[in-house]
N, C-alpha and C. Protein backbone atom coordinates (compact mmCIF):
# COMPACT_ATOMS: atom_id res chain seq x y z
N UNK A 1 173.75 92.53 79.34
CA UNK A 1 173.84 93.84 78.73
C UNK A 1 172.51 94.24 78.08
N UNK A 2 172.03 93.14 77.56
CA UNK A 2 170.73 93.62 76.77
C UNK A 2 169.59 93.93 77.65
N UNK A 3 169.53 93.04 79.12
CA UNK A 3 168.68 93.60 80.28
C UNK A 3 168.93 94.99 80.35
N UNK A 4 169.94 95.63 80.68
CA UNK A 4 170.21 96.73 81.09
C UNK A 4 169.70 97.91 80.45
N UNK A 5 169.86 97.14 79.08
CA UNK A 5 169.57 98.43 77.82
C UNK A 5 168.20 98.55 78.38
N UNK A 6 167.46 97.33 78.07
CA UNK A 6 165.81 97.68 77.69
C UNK A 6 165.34 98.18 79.55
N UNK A 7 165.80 98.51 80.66
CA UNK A 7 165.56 98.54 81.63
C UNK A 7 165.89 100.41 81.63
N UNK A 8 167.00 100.75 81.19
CA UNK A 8 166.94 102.21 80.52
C UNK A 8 166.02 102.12 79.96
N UNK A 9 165.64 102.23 78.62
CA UNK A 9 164.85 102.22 77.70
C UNK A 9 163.31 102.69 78.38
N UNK A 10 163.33 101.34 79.33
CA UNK A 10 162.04 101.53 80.00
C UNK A 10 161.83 102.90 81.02
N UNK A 11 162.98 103.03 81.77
CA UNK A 11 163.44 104.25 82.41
C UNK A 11 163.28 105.56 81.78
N UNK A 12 163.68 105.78 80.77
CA UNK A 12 163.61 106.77 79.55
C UNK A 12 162.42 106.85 79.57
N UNK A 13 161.40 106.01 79.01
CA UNK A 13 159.95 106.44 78.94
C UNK A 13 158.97 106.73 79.57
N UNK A 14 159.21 106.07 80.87
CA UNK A 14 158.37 106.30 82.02
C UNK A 14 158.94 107.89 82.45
N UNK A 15 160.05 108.08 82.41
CA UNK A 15 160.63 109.55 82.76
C UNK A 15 159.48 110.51 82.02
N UNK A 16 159.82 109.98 80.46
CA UNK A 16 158.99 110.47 79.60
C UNK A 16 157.77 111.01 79.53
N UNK A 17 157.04 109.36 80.21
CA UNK A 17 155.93 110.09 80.44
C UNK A 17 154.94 110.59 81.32
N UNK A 18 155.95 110.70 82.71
CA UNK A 18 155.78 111.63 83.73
C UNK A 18 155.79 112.62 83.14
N UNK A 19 157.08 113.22 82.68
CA UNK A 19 157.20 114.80 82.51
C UNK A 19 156.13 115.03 81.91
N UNK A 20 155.72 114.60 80.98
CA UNK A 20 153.96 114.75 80.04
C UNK A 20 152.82 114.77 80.44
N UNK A 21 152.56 113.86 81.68
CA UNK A 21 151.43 114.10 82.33
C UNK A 21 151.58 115.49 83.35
N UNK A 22 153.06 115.80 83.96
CA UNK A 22 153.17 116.52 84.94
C UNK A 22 153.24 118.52 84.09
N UNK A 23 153.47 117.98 82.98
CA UNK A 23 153.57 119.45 81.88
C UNK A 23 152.18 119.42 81.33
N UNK A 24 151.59 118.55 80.51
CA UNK A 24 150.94 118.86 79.20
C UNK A 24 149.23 118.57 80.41
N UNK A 25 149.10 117.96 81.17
CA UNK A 25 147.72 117.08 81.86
C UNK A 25 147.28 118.63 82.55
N UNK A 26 147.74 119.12 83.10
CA UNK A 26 147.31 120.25 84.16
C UNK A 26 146.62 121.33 82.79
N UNK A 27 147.58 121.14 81.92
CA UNK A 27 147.25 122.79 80.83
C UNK A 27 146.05 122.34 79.93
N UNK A 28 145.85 120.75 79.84
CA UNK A 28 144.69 120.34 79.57
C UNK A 28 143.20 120.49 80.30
N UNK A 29 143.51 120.26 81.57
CA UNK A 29 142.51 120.20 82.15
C UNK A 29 142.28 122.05 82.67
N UNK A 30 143.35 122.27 82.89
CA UNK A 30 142.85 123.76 82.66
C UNK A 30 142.05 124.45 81.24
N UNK A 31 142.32 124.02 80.21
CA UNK A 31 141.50 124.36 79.19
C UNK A 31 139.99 123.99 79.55
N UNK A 32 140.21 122.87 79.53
CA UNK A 32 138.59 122.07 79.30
C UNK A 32 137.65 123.01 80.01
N UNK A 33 137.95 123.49 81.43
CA UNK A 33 137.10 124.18 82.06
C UNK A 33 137.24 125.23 81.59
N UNK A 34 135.81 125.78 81.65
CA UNK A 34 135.34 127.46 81.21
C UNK A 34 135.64 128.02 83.26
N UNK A 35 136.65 129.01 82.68
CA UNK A 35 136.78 129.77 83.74
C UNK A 35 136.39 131.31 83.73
N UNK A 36 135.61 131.61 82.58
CA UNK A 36 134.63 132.27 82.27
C UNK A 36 133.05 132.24 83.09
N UNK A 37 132.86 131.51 83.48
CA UNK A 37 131.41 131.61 83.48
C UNK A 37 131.24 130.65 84.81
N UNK A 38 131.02 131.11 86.06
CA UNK A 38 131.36 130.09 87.42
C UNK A 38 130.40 129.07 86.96
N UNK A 39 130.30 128.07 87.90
CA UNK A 39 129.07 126.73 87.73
C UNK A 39 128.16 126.81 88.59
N UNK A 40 127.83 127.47 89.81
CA UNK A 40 127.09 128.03 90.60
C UNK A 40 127.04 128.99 91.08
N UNK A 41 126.38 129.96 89.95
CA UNK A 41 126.39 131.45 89.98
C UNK A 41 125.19 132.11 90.66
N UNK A 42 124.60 132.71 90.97
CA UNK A 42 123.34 133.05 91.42
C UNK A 42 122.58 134.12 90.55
N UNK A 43 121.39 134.05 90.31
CA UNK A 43 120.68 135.30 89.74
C UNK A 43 121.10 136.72 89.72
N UNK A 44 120.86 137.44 89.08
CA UNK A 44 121.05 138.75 89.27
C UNK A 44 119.80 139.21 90.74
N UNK A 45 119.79 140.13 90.82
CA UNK A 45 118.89 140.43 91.90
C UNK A 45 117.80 140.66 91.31
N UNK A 46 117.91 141.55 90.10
CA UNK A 46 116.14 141.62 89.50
C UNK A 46 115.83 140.72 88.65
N UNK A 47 116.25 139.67 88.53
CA UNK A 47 115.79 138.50 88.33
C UNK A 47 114.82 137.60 89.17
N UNK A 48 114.85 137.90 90.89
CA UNK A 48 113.99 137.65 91.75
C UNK A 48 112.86 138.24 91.76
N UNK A 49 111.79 137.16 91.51
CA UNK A 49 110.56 137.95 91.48
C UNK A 49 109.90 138.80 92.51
N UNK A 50 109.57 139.79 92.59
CA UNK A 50 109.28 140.92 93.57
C UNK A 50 107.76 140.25 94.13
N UNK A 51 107.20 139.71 94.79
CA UNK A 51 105.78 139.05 94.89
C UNK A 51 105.66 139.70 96.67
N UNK A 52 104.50 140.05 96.20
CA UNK A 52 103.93 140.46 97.50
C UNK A 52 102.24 139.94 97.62
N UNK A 53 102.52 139.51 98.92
CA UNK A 53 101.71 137.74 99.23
C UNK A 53 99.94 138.31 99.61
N UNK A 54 99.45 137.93 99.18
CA UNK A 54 98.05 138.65 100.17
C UNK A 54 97.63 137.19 100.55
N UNK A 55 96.01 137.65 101.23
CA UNK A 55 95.67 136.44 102.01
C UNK A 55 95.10 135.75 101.48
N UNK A 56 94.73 135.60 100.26
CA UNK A 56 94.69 134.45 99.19
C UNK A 56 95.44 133.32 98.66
N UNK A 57 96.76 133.83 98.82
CA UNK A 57 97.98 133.19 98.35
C UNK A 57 97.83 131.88 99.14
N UNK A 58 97.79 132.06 100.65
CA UNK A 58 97.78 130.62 101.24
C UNK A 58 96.19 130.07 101.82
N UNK A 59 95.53 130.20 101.14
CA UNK A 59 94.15 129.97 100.93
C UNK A 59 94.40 128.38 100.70
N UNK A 60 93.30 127.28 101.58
CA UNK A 60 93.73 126.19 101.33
C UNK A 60 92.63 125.71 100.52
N UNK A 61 91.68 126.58 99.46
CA UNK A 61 91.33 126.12 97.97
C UNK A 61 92.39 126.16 97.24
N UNK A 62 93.12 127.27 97.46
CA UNK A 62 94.06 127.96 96.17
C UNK A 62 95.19 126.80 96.38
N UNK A 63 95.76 126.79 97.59
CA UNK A 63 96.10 125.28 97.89
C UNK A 63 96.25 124.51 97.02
N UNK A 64 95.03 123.70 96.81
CA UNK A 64 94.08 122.42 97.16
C UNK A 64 94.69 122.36 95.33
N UNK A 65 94.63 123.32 94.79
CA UNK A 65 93.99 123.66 93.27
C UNK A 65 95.72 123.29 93.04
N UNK A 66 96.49 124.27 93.45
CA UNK A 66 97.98 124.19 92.73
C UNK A 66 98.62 123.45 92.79
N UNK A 67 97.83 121.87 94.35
CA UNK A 67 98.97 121.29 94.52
C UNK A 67 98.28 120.07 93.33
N UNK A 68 97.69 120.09 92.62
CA UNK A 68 97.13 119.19 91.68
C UNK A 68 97.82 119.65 90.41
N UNK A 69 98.45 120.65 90.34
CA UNK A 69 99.01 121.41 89.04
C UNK A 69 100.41 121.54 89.13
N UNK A 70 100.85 120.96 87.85
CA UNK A 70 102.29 120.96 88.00
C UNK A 70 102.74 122.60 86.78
N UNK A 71 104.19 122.50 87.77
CA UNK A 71 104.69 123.99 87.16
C UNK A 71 105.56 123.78 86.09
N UNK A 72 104.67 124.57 85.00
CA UNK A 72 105.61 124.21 83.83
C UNK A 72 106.88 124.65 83.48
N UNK A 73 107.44 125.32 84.49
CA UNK A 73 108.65 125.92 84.43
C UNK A 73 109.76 124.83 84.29
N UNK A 74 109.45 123.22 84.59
CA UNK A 74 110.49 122.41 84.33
C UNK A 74 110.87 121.60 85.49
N UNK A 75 110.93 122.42 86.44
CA UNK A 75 111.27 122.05 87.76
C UNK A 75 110.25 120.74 88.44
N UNK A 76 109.45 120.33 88.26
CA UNK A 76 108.49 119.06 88.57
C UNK A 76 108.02 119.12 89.55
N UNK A 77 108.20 120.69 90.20
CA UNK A 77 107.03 120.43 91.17
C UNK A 77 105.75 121.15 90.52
N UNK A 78 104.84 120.89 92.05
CA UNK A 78 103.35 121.89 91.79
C UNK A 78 103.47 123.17 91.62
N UNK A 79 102.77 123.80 91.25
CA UNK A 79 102.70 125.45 91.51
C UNK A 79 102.62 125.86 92.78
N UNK A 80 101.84 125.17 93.91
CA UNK A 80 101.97 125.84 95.27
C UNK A 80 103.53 126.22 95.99
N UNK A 81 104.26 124.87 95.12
CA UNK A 81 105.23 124.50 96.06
C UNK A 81 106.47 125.06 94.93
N UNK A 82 106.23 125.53 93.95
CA UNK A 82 107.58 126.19 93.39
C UNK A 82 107.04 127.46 93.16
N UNK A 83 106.13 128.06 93.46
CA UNK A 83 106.10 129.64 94.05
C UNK A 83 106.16 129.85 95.04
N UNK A 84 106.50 128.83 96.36
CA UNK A 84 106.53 129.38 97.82
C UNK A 84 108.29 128.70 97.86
N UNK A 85 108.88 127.93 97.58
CA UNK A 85 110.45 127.59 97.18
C UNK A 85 111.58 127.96 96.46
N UNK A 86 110.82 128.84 94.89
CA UNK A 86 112.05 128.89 93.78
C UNK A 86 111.82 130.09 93.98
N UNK A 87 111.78 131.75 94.30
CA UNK A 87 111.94 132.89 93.92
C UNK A 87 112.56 133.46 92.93
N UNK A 88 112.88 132.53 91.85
CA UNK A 88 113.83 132.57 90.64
C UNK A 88 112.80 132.27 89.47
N UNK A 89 111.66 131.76 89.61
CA UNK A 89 110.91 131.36 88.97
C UNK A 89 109.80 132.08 88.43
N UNK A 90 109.66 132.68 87.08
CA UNK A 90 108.28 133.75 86.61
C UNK A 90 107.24 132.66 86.55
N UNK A 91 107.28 131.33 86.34
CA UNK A 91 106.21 130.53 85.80
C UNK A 91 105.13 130.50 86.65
N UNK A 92 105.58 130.06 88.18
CA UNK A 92 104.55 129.51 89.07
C UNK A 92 103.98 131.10 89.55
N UNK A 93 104.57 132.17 89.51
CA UNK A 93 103.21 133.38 90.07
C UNK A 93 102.55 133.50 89.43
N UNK A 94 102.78 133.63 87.90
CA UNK A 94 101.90 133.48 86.45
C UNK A 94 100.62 132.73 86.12
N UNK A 95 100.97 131.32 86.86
CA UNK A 95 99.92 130.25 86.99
C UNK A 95 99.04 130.25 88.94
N UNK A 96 99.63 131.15 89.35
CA UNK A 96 99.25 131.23 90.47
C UNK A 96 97.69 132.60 90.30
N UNK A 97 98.27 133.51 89.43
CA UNK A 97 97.72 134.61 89.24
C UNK A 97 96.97 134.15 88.22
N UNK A 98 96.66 132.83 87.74
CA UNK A 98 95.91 132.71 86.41
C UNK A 98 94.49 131.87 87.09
N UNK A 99 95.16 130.98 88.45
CA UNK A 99 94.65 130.42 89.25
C UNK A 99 93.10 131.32 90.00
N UNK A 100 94.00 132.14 90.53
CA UNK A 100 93.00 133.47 91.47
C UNK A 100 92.38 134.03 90.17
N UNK A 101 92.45 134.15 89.23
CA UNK A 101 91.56 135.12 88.23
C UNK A 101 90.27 133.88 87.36
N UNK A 102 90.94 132.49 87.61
CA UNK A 102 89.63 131.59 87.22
C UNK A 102 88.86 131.65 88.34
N UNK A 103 89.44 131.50 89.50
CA UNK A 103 88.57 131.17 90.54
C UNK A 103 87.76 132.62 90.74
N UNK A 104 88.05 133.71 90.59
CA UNK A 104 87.31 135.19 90.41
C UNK A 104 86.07 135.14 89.48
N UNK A 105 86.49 134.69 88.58
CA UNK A 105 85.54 134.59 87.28
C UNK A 105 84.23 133.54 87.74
N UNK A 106 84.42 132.65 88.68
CA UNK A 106 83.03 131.71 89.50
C UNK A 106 83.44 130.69 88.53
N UNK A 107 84.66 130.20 88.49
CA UNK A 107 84.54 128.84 87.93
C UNK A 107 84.93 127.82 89.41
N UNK A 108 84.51 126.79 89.90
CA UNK A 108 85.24 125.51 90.35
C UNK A 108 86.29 125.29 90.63
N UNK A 109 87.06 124.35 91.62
CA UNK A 109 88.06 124.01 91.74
C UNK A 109 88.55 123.02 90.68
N UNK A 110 87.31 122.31 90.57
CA UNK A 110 87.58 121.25 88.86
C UNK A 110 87.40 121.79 88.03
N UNK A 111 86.68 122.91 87.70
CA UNK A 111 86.68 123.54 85.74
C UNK A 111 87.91 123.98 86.06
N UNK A 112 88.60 125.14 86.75
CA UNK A 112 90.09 125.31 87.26
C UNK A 112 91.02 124.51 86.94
N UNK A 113 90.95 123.11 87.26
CA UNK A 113 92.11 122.52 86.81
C UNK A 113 91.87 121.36 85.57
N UNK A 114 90.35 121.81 85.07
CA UNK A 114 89.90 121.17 83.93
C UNK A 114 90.93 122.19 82.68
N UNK A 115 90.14 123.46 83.20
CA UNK A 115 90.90 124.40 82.20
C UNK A 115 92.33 124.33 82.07
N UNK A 116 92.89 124.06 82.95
CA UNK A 116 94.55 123.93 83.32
C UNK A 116 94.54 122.59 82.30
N UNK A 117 94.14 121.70 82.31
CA UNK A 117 93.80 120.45 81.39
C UNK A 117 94.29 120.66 80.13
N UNK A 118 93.05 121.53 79.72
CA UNK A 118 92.68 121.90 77.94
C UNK A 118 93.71 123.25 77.46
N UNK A 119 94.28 123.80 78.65
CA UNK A 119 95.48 124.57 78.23
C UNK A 119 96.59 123.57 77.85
N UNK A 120 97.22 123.06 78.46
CA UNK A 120 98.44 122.47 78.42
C UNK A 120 98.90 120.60 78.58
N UNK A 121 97.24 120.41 78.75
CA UNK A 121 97.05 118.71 78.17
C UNK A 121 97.52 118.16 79.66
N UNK A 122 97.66 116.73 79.94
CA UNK A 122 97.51 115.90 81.12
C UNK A 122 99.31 115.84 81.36
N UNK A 123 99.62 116.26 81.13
CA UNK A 123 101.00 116.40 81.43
C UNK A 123 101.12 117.53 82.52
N UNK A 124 100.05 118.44 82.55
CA UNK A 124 100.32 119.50 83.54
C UNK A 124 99.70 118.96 84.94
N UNK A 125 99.01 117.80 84.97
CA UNK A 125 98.33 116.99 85.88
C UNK A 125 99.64 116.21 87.06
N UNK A 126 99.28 116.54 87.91
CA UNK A 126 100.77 116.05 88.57
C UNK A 126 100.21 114.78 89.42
N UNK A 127 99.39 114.08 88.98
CA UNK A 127 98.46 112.40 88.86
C UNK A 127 97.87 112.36 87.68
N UNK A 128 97.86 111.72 86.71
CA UNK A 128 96.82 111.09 85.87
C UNK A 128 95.48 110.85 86.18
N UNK A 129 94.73 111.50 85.47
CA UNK A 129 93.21 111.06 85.54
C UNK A 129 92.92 109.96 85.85
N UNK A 130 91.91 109.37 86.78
CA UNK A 130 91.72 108.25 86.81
C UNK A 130 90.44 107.57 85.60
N UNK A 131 90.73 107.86 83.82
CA UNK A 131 89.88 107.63 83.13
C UNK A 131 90.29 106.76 82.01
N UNK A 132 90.24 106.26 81.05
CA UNK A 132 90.79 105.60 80.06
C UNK A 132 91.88 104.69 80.73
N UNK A 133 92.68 105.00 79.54
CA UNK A 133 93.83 103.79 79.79
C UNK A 133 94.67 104.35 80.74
N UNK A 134 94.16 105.55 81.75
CA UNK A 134 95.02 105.70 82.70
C UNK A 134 95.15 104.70 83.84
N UNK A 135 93.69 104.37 83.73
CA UNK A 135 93.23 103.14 84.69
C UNK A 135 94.18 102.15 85.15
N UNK A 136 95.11 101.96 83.98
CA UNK A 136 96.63 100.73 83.76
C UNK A 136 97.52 100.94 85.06
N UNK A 137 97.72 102.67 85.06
CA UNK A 137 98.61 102.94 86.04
C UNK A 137 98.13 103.08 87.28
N UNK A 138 97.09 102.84 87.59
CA UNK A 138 96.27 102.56 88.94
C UNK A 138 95.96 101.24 89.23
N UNK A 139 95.89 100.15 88.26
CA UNK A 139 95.65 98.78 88.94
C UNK A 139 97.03 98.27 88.75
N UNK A 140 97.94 98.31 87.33
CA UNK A 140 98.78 97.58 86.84
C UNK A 140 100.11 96.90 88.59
N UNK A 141 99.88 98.14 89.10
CA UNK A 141 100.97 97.40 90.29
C UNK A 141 100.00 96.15 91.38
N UNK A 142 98.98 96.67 91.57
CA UNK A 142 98.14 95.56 92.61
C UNK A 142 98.11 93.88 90.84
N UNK A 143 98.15 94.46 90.33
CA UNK A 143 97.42 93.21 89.11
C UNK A 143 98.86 92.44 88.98
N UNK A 144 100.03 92.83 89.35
CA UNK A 144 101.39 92.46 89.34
C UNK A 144 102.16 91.81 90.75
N UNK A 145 101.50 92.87 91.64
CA UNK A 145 101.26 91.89 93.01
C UNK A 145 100.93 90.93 93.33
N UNK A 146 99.29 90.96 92.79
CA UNK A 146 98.97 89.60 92.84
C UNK A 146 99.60 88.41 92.29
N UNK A 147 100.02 88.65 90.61
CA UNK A 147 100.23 87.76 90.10
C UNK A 147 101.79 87.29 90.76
N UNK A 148 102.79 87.79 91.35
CA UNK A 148 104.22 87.77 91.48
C UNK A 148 104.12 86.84 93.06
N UNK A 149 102.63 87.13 93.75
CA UNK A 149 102.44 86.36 95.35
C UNK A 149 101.79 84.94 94.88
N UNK A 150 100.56 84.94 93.61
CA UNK A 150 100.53 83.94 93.06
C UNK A 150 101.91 82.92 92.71
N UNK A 151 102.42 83.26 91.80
CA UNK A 151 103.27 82.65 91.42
C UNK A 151 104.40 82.29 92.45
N UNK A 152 104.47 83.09 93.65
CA UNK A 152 105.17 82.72 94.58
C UNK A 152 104.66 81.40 95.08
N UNK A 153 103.68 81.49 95.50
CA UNK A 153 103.06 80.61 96.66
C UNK A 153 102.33 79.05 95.43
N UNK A 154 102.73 79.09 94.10
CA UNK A 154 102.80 77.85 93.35
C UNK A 154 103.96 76.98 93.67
N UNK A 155 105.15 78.26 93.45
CA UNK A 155 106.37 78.09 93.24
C UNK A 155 106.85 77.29 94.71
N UNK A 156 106.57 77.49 95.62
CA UNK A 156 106.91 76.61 97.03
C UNK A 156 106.29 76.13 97.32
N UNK A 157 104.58 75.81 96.65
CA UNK A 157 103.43 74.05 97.18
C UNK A 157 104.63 73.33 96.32
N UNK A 158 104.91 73.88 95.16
CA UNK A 158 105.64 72.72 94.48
C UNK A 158 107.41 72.12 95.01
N UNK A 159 107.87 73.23 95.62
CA UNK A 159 109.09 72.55 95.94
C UNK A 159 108.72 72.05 97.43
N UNK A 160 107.52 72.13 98.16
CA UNK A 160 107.41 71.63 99.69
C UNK A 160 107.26 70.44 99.35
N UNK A 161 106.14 70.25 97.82
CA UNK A 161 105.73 69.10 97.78
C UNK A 161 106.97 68.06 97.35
N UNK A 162 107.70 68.53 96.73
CA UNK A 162 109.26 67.77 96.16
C UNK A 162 110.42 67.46 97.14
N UNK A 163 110.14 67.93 98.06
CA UNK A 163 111.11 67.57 98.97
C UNK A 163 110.67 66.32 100.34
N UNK A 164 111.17 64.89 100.15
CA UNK A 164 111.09 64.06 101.15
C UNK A 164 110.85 64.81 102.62
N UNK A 165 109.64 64.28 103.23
CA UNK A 165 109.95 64.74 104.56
C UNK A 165 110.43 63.79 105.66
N UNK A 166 111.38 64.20 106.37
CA UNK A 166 112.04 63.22 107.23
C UNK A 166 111.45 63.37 108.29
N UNK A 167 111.48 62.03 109.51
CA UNK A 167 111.10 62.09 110.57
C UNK A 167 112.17 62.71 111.23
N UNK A 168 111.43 63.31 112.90
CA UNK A 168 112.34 64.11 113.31
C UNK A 168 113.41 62.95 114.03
N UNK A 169 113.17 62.35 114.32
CA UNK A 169 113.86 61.23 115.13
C UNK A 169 114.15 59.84 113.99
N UNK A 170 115.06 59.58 113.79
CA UNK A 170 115.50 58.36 112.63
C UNK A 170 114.98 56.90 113.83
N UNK A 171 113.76 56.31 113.04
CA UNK A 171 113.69 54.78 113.42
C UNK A 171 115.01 53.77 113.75
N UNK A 172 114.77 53.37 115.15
CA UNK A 172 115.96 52.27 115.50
C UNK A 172 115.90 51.03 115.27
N UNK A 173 117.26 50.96 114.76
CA UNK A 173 117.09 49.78 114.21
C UNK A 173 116.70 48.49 114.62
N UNK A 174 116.31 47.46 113.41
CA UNK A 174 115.08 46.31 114.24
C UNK A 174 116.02 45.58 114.61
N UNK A 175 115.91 45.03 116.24
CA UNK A 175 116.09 44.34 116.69
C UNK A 175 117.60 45.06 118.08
N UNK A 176 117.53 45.96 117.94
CA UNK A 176 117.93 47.38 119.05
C UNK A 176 117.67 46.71 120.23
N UNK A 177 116.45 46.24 120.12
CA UNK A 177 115.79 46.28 121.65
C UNK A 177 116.57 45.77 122.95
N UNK A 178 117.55 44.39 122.49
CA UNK A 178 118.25 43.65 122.87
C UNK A 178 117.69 42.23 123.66
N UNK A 179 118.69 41.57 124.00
CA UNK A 179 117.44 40.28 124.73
C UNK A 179 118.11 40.22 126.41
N UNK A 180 117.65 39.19 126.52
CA UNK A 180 117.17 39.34 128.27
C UNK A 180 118.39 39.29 128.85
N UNK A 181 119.80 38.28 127.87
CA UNK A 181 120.91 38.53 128.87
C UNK A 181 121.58 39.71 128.68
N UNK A 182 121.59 40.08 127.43
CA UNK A 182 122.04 41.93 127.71
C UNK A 182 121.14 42.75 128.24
N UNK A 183 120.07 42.57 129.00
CA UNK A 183 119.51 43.31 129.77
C UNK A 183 119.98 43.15 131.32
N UNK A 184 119.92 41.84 131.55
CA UNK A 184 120.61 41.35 132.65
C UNK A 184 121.98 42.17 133.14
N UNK A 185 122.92 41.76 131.77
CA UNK A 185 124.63 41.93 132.16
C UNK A 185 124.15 43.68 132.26
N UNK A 186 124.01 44.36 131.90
CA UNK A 186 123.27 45.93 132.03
C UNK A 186 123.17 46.48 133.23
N UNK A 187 121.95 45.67 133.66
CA UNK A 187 121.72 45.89 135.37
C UNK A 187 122.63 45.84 136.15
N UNK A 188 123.70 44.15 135.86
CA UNK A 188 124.52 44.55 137.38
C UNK A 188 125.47 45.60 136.95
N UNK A 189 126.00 45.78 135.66
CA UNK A 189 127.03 46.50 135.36
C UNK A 189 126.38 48.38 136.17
N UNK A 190 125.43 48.38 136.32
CA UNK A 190 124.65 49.78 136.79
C UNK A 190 124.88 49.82 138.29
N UNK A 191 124.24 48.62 138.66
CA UNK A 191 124.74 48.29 140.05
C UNK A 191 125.89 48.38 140.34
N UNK A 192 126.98 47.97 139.96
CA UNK A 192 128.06 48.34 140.45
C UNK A 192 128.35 49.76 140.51
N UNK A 193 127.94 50.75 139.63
CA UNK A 193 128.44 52.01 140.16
C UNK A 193 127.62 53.06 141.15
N UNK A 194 125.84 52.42 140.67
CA UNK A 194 125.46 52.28 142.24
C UNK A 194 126.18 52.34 143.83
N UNK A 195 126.48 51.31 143.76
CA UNK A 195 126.89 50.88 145.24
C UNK A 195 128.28 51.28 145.87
């Protein structure tokens, strides 16, 4: 009788707490989401920047210059490549148009992205200088290579050297050879299937 009870009991609650997940779980998870505001909405239309391209734009100085310059809009690419990709983006025509007006002015492709430098510091550099302690991040992987093939090739003289080497063929034992009358009884026993 007392099985029975607690086997209801158990029945009762699991009933329980179906109906709860099948009532209260849906009106939850319907809250949580904002059904206000979609999750992949698209720009307004004049939000797309209106850019009209001349033959500078794909100039392979102007190129050369943006793909060394990262766009500070967030997105992690260069400026060449998130003003010819994001059309959503004011940053990269801005720095594109800041680009063509240094290079107007007779500065360099390096005072250009020197100046890009001393505007917005080595973070706008989409490589690190190869100067100071940037140097770290230009050898540190070969200086780790080495040391990881070093330490490899210690690591197995020492276990080649630790391990017995066996012959390929195990030595027979002394006195194998046999003597003259088991060489004898041998022969005719051969002979017979010989013949």
């Amino acid at each position: 009788m007392k099985t029975a009870g607690r086997q209801d009991g158990r029945t009762v609650r699991s009933a329980a707490a179906l109906l709860f997940l099948a009532v209260v779980a849906p009106w939850g998870l319907a809250a949580a989401q904002d059904t206000t505001a979609p999750a992949a909405r698209l720009p307004e239309p004049g939000v797309v920047q209106e850019r009209s391209p001349t033959s500078r734009d794909n100039d392979s100085l102007v190129k050369a210059i943006e793909g060394k310059i990262h766009c500070t809009c967030g997105c992690n690419l260069d400026v060449f490549t998130c003003r010819t990709t994001d059309f959503t983006c004011a940053t990269s025509p801005a720095m594109h148009r800041l680009v063509l007006a240094r290079l107007d002015s007779g500065m360099t492709a390096a005072q250009v992205i020197a100046a890009f430098e001393r505007q917005y510091g080595q973070s706008v550099l989409m490589e690190p200088p190869k100067r100071g302690f940037n140097w770290a991040a230009y050898l540190m992987p070969f200086v780790g290579l080495g040391f990881g093939l070093a330490l490899l090739g210690f690591i197995m003289r020492r276990w080649i050297r630790a391990r017995p080497v066996e012959p390929l063929e195990p030595p027979a034992p002394a006195g194998s050879e046999g003597s003259n009358e088991e060489l004898e009884r041998l022969k005719r026993e051969l002979e017979k299937f010989e013949a």
